[in-house]
PDB file of N, CA and C in Angstrom:
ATOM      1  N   UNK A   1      44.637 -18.166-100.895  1.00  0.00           N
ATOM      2  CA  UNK A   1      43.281 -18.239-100.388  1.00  0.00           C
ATOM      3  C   UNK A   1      42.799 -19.680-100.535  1.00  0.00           C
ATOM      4  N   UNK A   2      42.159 -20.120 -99.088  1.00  0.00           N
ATOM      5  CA  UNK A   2      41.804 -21.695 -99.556  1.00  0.00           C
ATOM      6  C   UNK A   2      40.161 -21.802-100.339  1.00  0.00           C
ATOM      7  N   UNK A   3      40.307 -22.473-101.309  1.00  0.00           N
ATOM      8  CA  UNK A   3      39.175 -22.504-102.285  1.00  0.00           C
ATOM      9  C   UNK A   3      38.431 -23.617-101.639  1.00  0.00           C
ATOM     10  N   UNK A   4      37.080 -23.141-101.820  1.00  0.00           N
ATOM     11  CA  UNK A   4      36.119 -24.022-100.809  1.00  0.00           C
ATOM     12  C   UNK A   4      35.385 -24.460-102.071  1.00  0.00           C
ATOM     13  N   UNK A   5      34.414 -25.775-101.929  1.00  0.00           N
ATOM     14  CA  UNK A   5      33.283 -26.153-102.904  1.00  0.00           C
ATOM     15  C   UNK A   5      32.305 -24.773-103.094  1.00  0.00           C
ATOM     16  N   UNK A   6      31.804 -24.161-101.901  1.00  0.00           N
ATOM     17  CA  UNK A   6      31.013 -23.244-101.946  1.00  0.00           C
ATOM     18  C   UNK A   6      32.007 -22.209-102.932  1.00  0.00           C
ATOM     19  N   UNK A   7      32.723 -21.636-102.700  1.00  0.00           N
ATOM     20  CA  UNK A   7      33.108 -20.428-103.618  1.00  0.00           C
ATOM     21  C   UNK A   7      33.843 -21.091-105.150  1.00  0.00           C
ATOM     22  N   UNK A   8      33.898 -22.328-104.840  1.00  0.00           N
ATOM     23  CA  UNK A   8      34.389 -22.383-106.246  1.00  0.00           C
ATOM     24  C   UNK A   8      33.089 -22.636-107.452  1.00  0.00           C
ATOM     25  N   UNK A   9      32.034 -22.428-106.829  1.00  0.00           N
ATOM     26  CA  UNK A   9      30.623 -22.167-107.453  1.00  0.00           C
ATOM     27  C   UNK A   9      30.308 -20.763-107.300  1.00  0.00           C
ATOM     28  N   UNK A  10      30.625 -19.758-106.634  1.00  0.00           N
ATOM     29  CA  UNK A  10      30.817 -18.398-107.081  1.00  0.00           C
ATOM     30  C   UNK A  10      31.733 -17.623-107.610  1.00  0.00           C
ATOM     31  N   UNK A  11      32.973 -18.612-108.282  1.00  0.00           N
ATOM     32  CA  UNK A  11      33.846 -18.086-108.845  1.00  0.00           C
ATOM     33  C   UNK A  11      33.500 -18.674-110.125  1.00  0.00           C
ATOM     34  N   UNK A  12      33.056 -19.681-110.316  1.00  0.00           N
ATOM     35  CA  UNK A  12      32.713 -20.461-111.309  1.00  0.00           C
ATOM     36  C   UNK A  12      31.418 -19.597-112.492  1.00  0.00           C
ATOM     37  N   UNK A  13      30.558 -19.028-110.968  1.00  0.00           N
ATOM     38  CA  UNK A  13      29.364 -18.324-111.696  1.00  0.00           C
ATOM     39  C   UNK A  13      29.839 -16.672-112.256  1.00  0.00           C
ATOM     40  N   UNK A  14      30.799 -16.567-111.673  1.00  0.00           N
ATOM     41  CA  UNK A  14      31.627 -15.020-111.774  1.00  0.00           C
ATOM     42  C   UNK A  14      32.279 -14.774-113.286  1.00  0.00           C
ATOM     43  N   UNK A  15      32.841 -15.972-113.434  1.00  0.00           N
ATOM     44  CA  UNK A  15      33.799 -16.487-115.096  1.00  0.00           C
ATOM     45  C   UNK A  15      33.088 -16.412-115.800  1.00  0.00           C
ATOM     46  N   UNK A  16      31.620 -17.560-115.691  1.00  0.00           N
ATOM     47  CA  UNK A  16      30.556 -17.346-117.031  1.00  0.00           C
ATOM     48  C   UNK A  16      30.573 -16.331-117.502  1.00  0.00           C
ATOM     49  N   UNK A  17      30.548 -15.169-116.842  1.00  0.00           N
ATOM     50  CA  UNK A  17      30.286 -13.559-117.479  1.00  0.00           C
ATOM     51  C   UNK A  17      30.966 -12.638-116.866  1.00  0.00           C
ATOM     52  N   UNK A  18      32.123 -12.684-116.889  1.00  0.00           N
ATOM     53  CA  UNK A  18      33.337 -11.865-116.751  1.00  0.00           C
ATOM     54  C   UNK A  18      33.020 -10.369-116.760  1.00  0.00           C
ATOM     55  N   UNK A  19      32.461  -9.841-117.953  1.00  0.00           N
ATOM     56  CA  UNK A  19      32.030  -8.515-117.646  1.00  0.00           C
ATOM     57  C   UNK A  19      30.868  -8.154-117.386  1.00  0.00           C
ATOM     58  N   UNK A  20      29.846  -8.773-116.720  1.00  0.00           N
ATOM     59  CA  UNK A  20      28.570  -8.603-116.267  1.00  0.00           C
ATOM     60  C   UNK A  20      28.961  -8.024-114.674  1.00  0.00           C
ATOM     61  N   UNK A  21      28.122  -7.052-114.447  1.00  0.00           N
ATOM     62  CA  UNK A  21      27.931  -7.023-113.066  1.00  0.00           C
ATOM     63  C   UNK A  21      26.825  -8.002-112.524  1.00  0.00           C
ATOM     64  N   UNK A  22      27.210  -8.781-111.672  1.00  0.00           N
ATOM     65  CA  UNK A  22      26.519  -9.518-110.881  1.00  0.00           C
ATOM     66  C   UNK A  22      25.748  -9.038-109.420  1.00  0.00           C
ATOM     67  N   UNK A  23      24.593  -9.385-109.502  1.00  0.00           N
ATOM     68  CA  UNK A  23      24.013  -9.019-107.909  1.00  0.00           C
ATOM     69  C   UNK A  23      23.774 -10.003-107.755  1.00  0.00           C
ATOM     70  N   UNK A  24      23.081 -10.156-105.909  1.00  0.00           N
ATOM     71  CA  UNK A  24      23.255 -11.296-104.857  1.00  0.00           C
ATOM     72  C   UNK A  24      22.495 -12.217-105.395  1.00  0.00           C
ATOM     73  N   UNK A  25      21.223 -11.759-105.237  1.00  0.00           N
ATOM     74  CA  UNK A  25      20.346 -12.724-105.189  1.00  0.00           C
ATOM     75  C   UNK A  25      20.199 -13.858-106.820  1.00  0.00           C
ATOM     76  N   UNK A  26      20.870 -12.793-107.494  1.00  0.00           N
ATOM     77  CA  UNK A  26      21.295 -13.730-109.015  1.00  0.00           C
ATOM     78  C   UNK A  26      21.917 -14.473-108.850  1.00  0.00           C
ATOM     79  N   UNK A  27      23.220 -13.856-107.956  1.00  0.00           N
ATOM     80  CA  UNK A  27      24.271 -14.997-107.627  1.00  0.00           C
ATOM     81  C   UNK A  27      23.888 -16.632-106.766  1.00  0.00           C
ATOM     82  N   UNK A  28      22.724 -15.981-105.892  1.00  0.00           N
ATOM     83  CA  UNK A  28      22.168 -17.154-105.337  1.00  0.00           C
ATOM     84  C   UNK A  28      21.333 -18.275-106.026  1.00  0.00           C
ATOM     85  N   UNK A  29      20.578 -17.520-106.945  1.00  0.00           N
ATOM     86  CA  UNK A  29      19.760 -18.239-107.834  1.00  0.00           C
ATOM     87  C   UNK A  29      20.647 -19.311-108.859  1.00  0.00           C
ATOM     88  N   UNK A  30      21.802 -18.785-109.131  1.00  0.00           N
ATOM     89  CA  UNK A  30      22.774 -19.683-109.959  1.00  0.00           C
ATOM     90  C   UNK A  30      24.051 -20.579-109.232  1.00  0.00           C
ATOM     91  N   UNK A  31      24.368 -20.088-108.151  1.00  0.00           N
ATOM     92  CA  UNK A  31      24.983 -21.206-107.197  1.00  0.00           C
ATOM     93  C   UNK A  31      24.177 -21.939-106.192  1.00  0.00           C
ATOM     94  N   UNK A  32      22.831 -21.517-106.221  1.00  0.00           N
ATOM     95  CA  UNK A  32      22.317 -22.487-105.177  1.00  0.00           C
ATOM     96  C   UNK A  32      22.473 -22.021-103.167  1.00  0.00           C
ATOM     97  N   UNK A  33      22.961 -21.084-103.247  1.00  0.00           N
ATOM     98  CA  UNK A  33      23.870 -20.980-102.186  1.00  0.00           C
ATOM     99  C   UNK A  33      22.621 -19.786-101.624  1.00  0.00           C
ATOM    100  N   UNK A  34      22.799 -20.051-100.324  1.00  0.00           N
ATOM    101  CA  UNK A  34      21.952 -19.196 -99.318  1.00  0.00           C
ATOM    102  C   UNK A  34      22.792 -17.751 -99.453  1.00  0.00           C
ATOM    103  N   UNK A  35      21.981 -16.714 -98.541  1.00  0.00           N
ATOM    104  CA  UNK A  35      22.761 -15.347 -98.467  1.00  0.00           C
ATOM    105  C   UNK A  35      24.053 -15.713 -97.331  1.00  0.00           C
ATOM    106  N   UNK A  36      23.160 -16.268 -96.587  1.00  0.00           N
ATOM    107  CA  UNK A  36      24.914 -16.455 -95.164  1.00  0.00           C
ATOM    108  C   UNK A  36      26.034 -17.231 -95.830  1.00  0.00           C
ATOM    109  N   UNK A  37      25.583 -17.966 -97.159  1.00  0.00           N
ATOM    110  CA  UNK A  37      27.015 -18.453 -97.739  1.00  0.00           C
ATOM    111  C   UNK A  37      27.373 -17.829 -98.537  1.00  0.00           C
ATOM    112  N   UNK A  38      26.771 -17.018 -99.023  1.00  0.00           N
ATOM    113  CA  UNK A  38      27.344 -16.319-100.669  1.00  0.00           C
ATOM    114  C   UNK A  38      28.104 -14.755 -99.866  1.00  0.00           C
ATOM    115  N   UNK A  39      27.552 -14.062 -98.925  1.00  0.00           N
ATOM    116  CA  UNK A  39      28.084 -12.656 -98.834  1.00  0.00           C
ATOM    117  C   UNK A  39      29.233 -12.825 -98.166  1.00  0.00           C
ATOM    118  N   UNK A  40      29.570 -13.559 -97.341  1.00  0.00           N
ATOM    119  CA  UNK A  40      30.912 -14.299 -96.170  1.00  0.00           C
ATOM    120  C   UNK A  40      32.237 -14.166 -97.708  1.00  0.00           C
ATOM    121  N   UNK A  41      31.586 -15.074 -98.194  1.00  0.00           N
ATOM    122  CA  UNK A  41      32.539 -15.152 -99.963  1.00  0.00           C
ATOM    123  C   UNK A  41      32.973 -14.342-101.010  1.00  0.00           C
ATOM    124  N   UNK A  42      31.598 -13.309-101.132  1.00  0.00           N
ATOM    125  CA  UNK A  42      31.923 -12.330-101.576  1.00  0.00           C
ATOM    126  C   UNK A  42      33.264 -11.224-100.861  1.00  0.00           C
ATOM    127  N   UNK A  43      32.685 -11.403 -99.482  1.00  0.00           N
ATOM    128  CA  UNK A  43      33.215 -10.161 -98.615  1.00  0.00           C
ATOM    129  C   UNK A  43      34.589 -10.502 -99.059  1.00  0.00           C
ATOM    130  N   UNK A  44      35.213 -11.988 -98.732  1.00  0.00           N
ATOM    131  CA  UNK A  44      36.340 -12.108 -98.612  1.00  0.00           C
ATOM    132  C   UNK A  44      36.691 -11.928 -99.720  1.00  0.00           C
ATOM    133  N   UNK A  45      36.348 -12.450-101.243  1.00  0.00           N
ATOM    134  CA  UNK A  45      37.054 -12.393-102.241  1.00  0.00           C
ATOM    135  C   UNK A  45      37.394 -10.710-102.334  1.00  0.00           C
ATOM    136  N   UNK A  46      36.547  -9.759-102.084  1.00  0.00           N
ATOM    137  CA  UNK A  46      36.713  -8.161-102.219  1.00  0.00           C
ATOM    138  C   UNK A  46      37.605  -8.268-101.334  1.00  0.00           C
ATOM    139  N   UNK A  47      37.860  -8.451-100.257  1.00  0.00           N
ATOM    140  CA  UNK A  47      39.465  -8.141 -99.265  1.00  0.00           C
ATOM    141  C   UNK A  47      40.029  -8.462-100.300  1.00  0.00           C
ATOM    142  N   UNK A  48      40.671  -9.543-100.761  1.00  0.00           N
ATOM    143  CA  UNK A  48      41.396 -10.157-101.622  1.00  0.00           C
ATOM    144  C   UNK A  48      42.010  -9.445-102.605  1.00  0.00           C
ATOM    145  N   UNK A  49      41.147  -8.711-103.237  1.00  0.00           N
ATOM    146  CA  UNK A  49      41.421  -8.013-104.334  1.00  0.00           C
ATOM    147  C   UNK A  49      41.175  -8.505-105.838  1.00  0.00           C
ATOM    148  N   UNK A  50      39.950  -9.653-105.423  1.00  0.00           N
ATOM    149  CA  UNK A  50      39.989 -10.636-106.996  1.00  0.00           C
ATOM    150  C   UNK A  50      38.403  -9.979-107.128  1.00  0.00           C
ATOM    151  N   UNK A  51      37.460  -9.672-106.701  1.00  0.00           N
ATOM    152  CA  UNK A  51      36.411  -8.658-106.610  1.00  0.00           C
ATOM    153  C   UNK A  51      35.965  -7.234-106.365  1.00  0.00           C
ATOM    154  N   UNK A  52      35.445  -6.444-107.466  1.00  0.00           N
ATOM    155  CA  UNK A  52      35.317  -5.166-107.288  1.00  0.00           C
ATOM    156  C   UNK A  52      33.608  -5.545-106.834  1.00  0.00           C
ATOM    157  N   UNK A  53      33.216  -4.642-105.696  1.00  0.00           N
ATOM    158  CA  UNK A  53      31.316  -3.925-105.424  1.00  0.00           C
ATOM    159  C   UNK A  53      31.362  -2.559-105.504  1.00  0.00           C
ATOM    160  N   UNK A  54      30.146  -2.440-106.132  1.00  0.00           N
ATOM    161  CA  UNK A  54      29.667  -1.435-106.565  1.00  0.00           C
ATOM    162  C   UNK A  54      28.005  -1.289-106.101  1.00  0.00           C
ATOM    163  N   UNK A  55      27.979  -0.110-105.332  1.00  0.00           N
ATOM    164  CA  UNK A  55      25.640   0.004-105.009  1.00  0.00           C
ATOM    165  C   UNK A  55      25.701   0.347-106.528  1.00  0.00           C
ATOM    166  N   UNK A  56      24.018  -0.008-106.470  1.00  0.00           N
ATOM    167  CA  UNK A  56      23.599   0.491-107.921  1.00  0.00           C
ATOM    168  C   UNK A  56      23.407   1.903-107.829  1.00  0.00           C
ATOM    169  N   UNK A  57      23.350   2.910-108.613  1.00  0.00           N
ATOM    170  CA  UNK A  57      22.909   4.119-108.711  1.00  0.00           C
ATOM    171  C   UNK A  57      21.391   4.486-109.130  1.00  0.00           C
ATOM    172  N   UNK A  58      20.697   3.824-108.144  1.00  0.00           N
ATOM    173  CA  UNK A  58      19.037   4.463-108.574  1.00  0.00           C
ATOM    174  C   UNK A  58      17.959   4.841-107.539  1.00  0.00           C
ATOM    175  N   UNK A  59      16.949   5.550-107.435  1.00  0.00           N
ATOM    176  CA  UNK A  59      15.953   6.156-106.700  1.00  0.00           C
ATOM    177  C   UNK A  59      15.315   4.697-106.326  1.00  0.00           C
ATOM    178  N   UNK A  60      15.639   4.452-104.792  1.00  0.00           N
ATOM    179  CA  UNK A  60      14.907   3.539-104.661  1.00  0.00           C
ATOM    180  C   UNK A  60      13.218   3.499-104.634  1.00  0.00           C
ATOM    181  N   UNK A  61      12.658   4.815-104.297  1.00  0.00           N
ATOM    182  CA  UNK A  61      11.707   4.829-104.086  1.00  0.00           C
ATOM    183  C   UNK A  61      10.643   4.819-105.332  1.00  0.00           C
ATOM    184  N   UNK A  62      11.371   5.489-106.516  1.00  0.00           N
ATOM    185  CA  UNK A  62      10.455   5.746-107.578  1.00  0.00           C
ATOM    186  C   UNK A  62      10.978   4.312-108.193  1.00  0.00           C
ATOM    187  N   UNK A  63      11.805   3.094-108.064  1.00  0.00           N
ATOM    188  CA  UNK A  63      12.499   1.875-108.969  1.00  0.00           C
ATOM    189  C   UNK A  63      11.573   1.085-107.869  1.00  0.00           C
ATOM    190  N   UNK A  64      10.966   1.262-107.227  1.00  0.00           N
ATOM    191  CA  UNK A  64      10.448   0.364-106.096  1.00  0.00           C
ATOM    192  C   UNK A  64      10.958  -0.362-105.611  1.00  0.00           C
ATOM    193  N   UNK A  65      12.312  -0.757-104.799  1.00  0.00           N
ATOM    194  CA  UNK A  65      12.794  -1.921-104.615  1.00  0.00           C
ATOM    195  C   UNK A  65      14.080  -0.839-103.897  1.00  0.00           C
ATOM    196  N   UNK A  66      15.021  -2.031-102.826  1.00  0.00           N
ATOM    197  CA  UNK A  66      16.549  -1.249-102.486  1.00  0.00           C
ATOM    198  C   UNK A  66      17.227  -1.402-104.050  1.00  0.00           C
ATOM    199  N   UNK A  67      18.111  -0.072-103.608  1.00  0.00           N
ATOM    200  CA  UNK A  67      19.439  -0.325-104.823  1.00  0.00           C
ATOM    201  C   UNK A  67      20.107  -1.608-104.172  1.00  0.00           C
ATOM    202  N   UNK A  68      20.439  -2.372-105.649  1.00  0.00           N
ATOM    203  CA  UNK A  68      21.460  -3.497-105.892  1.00  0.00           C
ATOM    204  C   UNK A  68      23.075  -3.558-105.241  1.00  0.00           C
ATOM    205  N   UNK A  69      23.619  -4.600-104.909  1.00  0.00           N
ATOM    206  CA  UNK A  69      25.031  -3.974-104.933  1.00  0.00           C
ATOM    207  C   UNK A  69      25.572  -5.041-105.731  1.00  0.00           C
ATOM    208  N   UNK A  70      26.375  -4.549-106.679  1.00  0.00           N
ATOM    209  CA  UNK A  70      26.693  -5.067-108.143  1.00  0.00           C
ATOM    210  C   UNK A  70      28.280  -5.913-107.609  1.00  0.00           C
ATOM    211  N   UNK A  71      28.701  -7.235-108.081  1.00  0.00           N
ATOM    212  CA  UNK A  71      30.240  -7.423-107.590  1.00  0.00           C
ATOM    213  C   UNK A  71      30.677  -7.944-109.639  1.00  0.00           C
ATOM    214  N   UNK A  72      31.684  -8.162-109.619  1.00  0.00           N
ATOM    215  CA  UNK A  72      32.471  -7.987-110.778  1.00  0.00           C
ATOM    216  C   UNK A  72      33.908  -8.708-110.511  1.00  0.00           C
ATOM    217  N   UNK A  73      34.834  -9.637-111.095  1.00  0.00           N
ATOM    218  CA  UNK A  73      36.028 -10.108-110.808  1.00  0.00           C
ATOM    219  C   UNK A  73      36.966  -9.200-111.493  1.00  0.00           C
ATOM    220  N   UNK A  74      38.281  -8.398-110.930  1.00  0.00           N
ATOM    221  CA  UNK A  74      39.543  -7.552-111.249  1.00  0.00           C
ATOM    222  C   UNK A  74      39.706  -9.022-112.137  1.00  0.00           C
ATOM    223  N   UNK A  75      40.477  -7.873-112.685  1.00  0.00           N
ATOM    224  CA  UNK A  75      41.379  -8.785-113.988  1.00  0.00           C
ATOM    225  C   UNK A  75      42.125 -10.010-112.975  1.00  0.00           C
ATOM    226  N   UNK A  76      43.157  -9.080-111.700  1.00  0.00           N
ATOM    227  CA  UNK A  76      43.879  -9.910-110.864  1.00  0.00           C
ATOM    228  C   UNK A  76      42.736 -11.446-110.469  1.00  0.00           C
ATOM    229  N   UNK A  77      41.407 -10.978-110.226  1.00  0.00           N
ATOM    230  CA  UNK A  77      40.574 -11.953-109.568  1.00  0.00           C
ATOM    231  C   UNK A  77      40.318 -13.293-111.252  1.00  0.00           C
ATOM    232  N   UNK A  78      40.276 -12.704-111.997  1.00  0.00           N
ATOM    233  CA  UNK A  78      39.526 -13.422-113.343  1.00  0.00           C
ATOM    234  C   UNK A  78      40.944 -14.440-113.422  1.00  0.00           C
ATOM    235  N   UNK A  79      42.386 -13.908-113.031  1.00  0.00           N
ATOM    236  CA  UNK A  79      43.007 -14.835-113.127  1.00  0.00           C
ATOM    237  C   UNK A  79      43.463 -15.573-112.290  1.00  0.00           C
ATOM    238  N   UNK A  80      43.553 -15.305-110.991  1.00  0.00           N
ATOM    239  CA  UNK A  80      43.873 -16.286-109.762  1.00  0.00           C
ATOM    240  C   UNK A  80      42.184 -17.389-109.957  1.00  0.00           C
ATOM    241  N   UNK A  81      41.250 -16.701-110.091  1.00  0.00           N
ATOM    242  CA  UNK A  81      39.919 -17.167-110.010  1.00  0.00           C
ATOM    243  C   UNK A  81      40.008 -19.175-111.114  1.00  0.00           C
ATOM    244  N   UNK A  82      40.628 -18.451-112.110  1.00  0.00           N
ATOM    245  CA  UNK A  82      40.778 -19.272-113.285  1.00  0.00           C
ATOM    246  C   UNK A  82      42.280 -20.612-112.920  1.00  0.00           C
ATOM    247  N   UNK A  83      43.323 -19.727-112.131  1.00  0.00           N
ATOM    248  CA  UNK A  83      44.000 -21.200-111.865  1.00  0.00           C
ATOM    249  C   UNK A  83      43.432 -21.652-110.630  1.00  0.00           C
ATOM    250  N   UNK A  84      42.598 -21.372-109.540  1.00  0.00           N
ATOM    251  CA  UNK A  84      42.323 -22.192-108.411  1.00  0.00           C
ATOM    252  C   UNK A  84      41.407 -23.285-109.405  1.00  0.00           C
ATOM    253  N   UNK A  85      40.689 -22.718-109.927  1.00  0.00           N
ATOM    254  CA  UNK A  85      39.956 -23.924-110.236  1.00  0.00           C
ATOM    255  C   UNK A  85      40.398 -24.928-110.861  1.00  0.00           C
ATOM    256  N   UNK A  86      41.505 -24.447-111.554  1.00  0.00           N
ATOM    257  CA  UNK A  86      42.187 -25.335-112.190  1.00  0.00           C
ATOM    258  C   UNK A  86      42.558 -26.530-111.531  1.00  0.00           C
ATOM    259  N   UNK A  87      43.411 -25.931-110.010  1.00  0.00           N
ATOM    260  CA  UNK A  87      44.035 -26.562-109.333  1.00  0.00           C
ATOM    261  C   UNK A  87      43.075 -27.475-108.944  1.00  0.00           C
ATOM    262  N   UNK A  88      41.636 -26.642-108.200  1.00  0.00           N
ATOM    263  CA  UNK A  88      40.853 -27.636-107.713  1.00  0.00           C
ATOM    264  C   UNK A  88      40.308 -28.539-108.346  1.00  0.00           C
ATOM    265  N   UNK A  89      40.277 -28.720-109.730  1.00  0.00           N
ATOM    266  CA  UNK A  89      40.231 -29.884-110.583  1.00  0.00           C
ATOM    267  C   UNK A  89      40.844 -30.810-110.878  1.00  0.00           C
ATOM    268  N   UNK A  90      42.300 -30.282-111.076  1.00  0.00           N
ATOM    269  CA  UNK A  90      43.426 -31.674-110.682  1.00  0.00           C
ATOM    270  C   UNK A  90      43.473 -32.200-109.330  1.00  0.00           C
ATOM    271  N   UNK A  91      43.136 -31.434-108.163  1.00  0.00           N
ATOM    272  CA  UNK A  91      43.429 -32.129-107.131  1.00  0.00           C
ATOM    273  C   UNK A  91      42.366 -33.052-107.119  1.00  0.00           C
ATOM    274  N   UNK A  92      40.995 -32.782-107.864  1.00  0.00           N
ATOM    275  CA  UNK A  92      39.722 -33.606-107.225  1.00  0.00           C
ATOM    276  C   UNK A  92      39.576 -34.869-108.121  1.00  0.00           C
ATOM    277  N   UNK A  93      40.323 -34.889-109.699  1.00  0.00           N
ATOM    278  CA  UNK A  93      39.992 -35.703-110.580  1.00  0.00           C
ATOM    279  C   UNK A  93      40.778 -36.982-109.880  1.00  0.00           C
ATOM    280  N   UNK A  94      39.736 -38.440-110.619  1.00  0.00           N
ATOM    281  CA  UNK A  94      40.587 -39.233-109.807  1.00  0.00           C
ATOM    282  C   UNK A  94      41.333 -39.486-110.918  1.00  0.00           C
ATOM    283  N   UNK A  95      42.558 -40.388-110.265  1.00  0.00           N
ATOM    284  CA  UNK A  95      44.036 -40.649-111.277  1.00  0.00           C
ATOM    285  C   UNK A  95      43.767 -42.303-111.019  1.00  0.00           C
ATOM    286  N   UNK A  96      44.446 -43.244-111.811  1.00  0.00           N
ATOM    287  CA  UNK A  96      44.902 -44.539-112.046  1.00  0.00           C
ATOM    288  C   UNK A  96      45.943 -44.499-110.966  1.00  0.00           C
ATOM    289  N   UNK A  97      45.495 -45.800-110.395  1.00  0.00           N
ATOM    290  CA  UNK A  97      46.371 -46.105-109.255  1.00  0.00           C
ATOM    291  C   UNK A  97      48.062 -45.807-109.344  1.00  0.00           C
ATOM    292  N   UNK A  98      48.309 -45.201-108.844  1.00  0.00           N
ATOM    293  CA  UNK A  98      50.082 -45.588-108.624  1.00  0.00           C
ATOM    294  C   UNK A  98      50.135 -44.078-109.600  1.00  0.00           C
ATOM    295  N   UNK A  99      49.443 -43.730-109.642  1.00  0.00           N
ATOM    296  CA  UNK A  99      50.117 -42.325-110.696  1.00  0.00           C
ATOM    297  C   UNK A  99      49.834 -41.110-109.454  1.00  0.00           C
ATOM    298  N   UNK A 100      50.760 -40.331-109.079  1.00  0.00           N
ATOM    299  CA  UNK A 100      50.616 -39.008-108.207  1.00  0.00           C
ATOM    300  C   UNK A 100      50.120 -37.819-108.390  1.00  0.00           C
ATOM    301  N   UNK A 101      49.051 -37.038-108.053  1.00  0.00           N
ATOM    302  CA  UNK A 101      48.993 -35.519-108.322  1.00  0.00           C
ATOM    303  C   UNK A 101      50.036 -34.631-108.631  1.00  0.00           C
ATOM    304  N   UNK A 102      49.792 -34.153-110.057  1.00  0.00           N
ATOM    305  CA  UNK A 102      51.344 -33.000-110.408  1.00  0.00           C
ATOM    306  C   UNK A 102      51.375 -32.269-108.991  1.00  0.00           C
ATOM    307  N   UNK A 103      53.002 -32.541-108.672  1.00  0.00           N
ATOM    308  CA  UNK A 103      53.092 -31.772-107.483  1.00  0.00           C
ATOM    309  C   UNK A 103      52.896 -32.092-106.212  1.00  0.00           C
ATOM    310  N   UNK A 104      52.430 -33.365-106.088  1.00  0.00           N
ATOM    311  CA  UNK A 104      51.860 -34.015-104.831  1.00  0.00           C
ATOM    312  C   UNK A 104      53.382 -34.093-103.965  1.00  0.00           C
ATOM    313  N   UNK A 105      54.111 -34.478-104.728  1.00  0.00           N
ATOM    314  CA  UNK A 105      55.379 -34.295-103.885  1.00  0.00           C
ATOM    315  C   UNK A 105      55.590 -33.118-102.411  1.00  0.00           C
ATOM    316  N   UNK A 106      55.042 -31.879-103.393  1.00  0.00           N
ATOM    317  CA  UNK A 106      55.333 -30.612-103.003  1.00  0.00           C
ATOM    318  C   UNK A 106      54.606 -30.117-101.807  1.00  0.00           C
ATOM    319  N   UNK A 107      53.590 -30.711-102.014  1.00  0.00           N
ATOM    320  CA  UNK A 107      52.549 -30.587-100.406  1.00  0.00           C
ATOM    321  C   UNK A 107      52.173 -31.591 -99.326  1.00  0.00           C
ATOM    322  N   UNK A 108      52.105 -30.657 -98.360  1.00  0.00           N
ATOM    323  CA  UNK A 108      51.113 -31.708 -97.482  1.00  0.00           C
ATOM    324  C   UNK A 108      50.389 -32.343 -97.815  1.00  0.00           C
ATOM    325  N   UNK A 109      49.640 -34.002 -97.574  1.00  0.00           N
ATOM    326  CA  UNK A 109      48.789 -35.120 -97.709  1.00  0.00           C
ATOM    327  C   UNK A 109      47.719 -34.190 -96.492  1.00  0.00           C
ATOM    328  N   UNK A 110      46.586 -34.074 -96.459  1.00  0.00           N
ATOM    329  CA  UNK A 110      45.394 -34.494 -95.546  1.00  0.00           C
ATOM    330  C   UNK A 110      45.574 -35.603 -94.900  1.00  0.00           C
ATOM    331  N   UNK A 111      45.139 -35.323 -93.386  1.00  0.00           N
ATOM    332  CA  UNK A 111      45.306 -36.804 -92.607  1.00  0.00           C
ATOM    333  C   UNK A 111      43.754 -37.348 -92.868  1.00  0.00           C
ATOM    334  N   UNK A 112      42.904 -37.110 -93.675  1.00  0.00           N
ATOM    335  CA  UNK A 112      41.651 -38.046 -94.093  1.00  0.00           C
ATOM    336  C   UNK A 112      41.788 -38.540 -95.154  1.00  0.00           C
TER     337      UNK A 112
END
């Protein structure tokens, strides 16, 4: 999965609290991120299989408000979640001239 700046701030906010269920608009409030960027991210990470959703279970009418829909990272997600970022940290840190990204060998260069 290619890790974007945007989701690596909702994977980032996902780790802080591993076993919290998270809802949207929390999620927005702590990445910064609009709804058209955060649910696109969510959706996909749940294809993926690195995110479980869950609706909340309550009377909307007597809680005043819609039920929540809660997301959560699979164990599988807490750990792919944990080396992308990794990765995306070595790839982004800068290095001393003449020294290569572990692995740079191994991939494609960007033509920018």
């Amino acid at each position: 999965m290619r890790i974007t700046v945007t989701m690596a701030r909702v994977l980032s906010a996902l780790l802080e609290e591993q076993e919290a269920d998270r809802y949207g608009l929390d999620l927005m409030k702590v990445t910064g991120l609009t709804s058209g960027s955060l649910y696109p991210i969510l959706r996909r990470l749940e294809q993926a299989g690195w995110l479980l959703a869950r609706w909340e279970e309550i009377d909307a009418v007597a809680a005043g408000r819609p039920a929540r829909r809660y997301y959560r990272l699979t164990a599988h997600g807490i750990e792919r979640a944990g080396a992308a970022l990794a990765e995306l940290h070595a790839a982004t840190t800068p290095r001393p001239k003449g020294v290569p990204a572990p692995g740079a060998h191994l991939r494609a260069r960007p033509a920018w």
